[in-house]
Protein backbone atom coordinates (compact mmCIF):
# COMPACT_ATOMS: atom_id res chain seq x y z
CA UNK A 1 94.77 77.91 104.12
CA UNK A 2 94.84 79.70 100.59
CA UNK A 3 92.30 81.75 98.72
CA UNK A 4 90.47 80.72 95.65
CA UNK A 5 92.55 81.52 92.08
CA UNK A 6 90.16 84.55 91.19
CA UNK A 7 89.23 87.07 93.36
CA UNK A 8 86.92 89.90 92.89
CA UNK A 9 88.55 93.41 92.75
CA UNK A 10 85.79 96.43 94.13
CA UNK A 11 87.17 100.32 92.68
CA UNK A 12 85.66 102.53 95.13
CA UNK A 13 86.00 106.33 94.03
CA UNK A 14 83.95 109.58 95.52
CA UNK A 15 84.73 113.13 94.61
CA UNK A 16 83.11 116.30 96.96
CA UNK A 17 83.34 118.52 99.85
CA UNK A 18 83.08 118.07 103.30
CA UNK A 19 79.42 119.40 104.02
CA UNK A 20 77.21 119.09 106.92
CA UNK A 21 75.69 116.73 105.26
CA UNK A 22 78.28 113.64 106.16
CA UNK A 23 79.58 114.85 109.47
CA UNK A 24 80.81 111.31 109.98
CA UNK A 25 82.25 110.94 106.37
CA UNK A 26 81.00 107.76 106.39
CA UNK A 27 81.22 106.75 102.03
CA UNK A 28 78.27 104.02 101.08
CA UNK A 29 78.52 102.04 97.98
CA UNK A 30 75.44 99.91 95.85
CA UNK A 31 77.16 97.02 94.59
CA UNK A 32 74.91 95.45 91.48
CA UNK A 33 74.12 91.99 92.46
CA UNK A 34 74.88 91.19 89.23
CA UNK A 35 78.27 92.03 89.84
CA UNK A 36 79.06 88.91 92.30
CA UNK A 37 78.49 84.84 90.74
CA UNK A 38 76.78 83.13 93.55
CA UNK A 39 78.61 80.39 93.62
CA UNK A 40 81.53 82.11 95.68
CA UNK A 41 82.04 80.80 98.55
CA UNK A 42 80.58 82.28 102.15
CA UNK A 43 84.20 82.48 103.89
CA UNK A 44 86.14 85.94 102.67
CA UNK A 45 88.56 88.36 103.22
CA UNK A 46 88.56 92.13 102.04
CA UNK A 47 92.01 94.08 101.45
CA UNK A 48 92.70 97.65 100.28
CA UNK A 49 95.30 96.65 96.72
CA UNK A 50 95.72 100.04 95.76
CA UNK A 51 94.20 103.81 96.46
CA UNK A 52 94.39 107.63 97.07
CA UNK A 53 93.05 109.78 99.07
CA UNK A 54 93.40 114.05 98.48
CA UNK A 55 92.15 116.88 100.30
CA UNK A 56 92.50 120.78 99.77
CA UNK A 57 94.39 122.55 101.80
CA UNK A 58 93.03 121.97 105.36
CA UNK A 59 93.61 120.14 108.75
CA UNK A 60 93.24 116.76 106.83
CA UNK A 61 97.15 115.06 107.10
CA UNK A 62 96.76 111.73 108.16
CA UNK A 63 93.59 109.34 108.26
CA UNK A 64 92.16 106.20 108.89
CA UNK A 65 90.01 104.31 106.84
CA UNK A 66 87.80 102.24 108.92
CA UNK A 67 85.54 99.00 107.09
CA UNK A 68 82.33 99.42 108.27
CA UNK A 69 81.03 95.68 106.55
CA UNK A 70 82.28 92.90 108.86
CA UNK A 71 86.13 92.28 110.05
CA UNK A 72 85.62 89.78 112.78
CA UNK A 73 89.19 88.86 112.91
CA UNK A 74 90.54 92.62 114.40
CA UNK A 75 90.16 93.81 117.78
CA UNK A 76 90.05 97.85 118.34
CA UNK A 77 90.70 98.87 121.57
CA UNK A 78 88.77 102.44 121.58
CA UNK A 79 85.14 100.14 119.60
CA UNK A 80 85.34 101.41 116.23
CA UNK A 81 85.22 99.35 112.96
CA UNK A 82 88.16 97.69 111.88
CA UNK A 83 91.00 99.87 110.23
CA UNK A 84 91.53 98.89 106.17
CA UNK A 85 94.15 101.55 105.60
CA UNK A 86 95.69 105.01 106.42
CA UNK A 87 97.25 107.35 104.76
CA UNK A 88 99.78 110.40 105.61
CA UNK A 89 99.32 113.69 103.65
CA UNK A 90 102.67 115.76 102.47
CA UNK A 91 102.48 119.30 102.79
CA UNK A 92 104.67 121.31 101.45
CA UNK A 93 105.18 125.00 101.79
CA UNK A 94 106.55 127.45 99.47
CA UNK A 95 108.55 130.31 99.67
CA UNK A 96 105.95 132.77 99.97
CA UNK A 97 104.36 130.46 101.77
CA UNK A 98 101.28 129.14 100.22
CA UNK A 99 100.58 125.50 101.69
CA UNK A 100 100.25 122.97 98.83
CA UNK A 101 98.53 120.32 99.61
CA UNK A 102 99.61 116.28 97.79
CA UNK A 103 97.50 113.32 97.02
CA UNK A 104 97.91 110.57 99.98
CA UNK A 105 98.64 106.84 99.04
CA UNK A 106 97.14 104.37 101.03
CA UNK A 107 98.70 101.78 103.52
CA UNK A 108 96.73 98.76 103.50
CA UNK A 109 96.79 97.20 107.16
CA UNK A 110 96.34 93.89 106.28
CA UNK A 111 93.11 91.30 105.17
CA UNK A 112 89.35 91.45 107.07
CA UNK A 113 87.31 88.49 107.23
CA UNK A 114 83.97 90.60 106.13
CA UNK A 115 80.76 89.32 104.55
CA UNK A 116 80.86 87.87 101.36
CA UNK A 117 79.61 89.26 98.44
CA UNK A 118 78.36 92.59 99.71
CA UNK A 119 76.08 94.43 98.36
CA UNK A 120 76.47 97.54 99.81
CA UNK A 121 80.18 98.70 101.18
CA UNK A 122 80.46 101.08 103.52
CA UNK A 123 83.65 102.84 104.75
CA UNK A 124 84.49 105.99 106.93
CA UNK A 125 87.86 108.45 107.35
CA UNK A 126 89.02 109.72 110.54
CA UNK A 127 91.60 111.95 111.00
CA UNK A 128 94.10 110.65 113.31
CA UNK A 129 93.80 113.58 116.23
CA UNK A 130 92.34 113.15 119.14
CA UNK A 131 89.58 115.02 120.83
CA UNK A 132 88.38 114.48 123.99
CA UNK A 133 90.11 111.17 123.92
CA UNK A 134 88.62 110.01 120.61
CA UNK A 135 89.26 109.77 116.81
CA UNK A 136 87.67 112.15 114.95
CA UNK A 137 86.40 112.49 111.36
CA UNK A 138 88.12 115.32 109.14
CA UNK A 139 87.36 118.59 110.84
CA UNK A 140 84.93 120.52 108.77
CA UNK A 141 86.18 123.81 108.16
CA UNK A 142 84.58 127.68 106.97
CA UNK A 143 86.70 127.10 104.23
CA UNK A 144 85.49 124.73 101.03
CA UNK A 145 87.86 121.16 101.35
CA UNK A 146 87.54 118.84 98.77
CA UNK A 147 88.12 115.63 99.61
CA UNK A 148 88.31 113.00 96.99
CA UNK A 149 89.64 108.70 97.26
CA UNK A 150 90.21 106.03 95.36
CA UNK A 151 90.50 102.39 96.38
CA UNK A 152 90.44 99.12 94.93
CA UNK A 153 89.39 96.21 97.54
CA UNK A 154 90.19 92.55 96.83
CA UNK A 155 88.01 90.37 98.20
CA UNK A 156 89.38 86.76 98.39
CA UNK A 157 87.55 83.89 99.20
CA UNK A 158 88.38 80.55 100.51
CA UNK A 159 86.79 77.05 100.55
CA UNK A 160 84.26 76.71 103.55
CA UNK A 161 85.02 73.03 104.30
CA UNK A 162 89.02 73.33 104.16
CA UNK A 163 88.40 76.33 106.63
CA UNK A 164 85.75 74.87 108.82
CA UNK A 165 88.36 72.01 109.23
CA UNK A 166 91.30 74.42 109.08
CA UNK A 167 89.41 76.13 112.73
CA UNK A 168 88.78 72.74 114.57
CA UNK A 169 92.03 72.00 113.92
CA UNK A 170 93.56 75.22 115.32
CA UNK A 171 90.54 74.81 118.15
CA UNK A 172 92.10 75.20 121.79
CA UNK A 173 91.02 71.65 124.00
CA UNK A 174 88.96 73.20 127.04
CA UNK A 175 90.19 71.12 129.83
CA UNK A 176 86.64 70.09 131.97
């Protein structure tokens, strides 16, 4: 089954500090639903193309970036939202040691089947260390941490009938 020739590309960017007021760092976006034609079709994928993610110096090294709109087709074993991407942070340490602290490219993890045409997209980081068993979102700390990303989503869409036919196809026989 292949996508559709064009495919809408999403540039998601936010630039702050972990604050109280996003415990969860959970990042919404307003989509203009002008932005979309409606005569895409209903049956989509989202992928992370590109992005960055940079924090200050800080416990921040590697993360998760979980899609919070849709991705039916990935199982998590611990019931969070599907993972889109992660990224590992470099640090580096001088002589005198002061920490430096690099930008983080992202890994994209693979394609989501996700609602089409969204109109609001919704993603959250977790840092990949475990606390009582569980991921947890960057640790906020006394210390200001910016924390600033990047990403550019593709979302491809395919042709409902082909895939409707494409599924009963693939469709296991239930022996009765």
């Amino acid at each position: 089954m292949s996508s559709l020739k064009v495919c809408d590309y999403v540039t998601i960017h936010a630039k702050g500090t972990l604050t109280d007021d996003n415990p969860q760092q959970i990042y919404e976006f307003d989509i203009p639903n002008t932005y979309y034609s409606n005569q895409r079709s209903q049956v989509c994928t989202v992928e992370i193309t590109s992005g960055v993610v940079k924090s200050s110096v800080g416990t921040v090294k590697d993360v998760i970036i979980h899609y919070l709109n849709g991705g039916v087709n990935h199982y998590v074993s611990n019931s969070l939202r599907p993972v889109i991407g992660n990224a590992t942070k470099r640090i580096t340490t001088t002589a005198n040691e002061t920490t430096i602290a690099h930008s983080m490219l992202i890994n994209p993890t693979g394609a989501l089947l996700c609602n089409a045409r969204p109109q609001k997209i919704s993603i959250q980081f977790m840092n990949l260390t475990y606390t009582g068993g569980n991921l947890t979102p960057p640790s906020l700390t006394t210390e200001t941490q910016v924390f600033n990303f990047m990403i550019t989503l593709k979302y491809s869409y395919y042709d409902s009938i082909e895939t409707a036919r494409e599924l009963q196809r693939e469709k296991t026989p239930h022996m009765m």
